[in-house]
C-alpha atoms as a PDB file:
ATOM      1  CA  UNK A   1     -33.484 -16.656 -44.563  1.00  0.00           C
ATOM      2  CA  UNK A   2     -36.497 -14.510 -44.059  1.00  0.00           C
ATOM      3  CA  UNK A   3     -35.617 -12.870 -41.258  1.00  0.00           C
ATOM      4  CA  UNK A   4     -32.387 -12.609 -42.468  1.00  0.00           C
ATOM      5  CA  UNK A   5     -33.739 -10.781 -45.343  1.00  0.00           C
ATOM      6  CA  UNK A   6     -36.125  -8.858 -43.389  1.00  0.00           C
ATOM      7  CA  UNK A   7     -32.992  -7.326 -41.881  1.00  0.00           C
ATOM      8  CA  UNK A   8     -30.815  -6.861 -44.708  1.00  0.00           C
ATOM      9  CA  UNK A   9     -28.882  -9.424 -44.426  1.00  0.00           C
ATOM     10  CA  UNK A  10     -28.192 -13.470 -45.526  1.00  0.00           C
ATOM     11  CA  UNK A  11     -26.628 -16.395 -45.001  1.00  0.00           C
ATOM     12  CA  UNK A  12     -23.147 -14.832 -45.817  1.00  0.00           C
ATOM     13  CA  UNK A  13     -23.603 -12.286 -42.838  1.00  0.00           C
ATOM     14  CA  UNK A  14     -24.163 -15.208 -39.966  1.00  0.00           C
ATOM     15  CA  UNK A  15     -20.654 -15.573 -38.218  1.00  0.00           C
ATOM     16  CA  UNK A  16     -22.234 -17.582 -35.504  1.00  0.00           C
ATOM     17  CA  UNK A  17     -25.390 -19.508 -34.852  1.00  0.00           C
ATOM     18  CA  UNK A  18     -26.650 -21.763 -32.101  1.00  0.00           C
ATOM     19  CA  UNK A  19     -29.048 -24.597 -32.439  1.00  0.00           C
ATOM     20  CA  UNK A  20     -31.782 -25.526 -29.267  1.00  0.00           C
ATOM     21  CA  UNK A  21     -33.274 -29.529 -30.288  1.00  0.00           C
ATOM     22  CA  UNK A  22     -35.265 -31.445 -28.561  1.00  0.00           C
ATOM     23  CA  UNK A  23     -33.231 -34.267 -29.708  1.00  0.00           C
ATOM     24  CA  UNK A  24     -29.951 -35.288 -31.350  1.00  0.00           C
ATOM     25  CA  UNK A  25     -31.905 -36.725 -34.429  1.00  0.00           C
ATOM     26  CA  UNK A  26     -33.716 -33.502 -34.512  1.00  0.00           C
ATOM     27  CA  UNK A  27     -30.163 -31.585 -34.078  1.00  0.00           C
ATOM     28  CA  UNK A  28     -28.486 -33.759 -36.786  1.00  0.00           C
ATOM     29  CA  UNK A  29     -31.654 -33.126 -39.315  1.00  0.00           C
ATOM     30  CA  UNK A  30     -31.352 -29.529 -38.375  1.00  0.00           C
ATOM     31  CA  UNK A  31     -27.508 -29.804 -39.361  1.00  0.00           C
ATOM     32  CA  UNK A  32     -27.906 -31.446 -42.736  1.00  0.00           C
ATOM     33  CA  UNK A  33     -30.546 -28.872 -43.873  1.00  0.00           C
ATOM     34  CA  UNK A  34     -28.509 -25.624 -42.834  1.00  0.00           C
ATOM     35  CA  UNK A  35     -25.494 -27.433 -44.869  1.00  0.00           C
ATOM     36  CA  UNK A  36     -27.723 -26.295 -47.799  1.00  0.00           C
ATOM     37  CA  UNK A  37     -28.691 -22.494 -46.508  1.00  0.00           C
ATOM     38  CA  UNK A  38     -24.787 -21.677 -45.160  1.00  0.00           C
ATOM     39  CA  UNK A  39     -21.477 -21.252 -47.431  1.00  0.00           C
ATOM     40  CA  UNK A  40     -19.362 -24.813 -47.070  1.00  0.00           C
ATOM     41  CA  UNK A  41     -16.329 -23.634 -47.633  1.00  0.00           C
ATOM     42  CA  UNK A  42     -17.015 -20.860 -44.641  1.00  0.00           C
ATOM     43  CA  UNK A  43     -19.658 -21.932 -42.451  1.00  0.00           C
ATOM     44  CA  UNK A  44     -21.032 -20.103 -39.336  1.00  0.00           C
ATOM     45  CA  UNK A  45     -19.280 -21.246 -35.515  1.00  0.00           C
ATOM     46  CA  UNK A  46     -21.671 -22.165 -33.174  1.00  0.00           C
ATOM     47  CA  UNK A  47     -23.124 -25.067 -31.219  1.00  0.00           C
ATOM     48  CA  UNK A  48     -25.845 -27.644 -30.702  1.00  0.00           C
ATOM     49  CA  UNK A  49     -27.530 -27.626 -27.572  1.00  0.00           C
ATOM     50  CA  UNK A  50     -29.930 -30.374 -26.195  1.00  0.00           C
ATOM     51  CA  UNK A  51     -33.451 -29.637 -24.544  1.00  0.00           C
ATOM     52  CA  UNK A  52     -35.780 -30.973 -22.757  1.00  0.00           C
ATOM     53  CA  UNK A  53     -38.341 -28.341 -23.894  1.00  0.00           C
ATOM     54  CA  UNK A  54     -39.012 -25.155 -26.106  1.00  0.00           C
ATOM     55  CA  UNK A  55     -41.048 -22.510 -25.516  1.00  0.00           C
ATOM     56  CA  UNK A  56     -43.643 -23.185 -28.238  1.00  0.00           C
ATOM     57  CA  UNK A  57     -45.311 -26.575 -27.459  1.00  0.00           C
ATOM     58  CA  UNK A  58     -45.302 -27.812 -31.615  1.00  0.00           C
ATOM     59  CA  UNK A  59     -41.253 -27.305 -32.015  1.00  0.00           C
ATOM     60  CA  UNK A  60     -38.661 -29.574 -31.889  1.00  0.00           C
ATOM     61  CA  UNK A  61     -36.265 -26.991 -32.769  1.00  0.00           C
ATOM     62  CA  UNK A  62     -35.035 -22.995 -32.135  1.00  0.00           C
ATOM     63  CA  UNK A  63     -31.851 -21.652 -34.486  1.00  0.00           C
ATOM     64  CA  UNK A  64     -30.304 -18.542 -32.666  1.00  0.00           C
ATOM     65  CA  UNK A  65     -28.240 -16.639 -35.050  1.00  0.00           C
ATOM     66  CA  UNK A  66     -26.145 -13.341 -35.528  1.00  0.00           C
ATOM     67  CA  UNK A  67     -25.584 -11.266 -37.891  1.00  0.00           C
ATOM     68  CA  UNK A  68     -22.657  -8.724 -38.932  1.00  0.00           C
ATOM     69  CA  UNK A  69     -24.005  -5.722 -41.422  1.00  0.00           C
ATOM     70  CA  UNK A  70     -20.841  -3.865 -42.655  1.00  0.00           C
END
C-alpha cells in the first residue's frame, strides 16, 4: 500500500499482480493476507510463482504489481 500510495495510487488501481514464494505455505499466507488489502468482489488477475530463491537473502516472498492511473 505504500508504494502504492507513494505513486498515487491503491489497491483499487492493481488490475494485475504476481506473487514470487519461496514456498506454497509462504504463497498461500501471502494469499490470505492480500484477501484483506484487495476488493473481493473485484480482485486483481495474476499468478503465484514458486522459487527456489529471492534476491534478498531474509525474504520468503516478492509481490509484483501494476497499476492503472486514469
Amino acid at each position: 500500500n505504500k508504494t502504492l500510495e507513494e505513486a498515487g495510487a491503491g489497491t483499487g488501481d492493481v488490475p494485475i499482480r504476481r506473487i514470487y514464494a519461496l514456498s506454497r505455505t509462504v504463497a498461500d499466507r501471502v494469499l490470505q493476507i492480500e484477501a484483506e488489502y484487495f476488493n473481493k468482489q473485484h480482485p486483481p488477475g495474476g499468478s503465484v510463482l514458486l522459487f527456489e530463491a529471492l534476491p534478498s537473502l531474509d525474504a520468503s516472498f516478492a509481490i509484483d504489481a501494476v497499476a492503472e492511473l486514469m
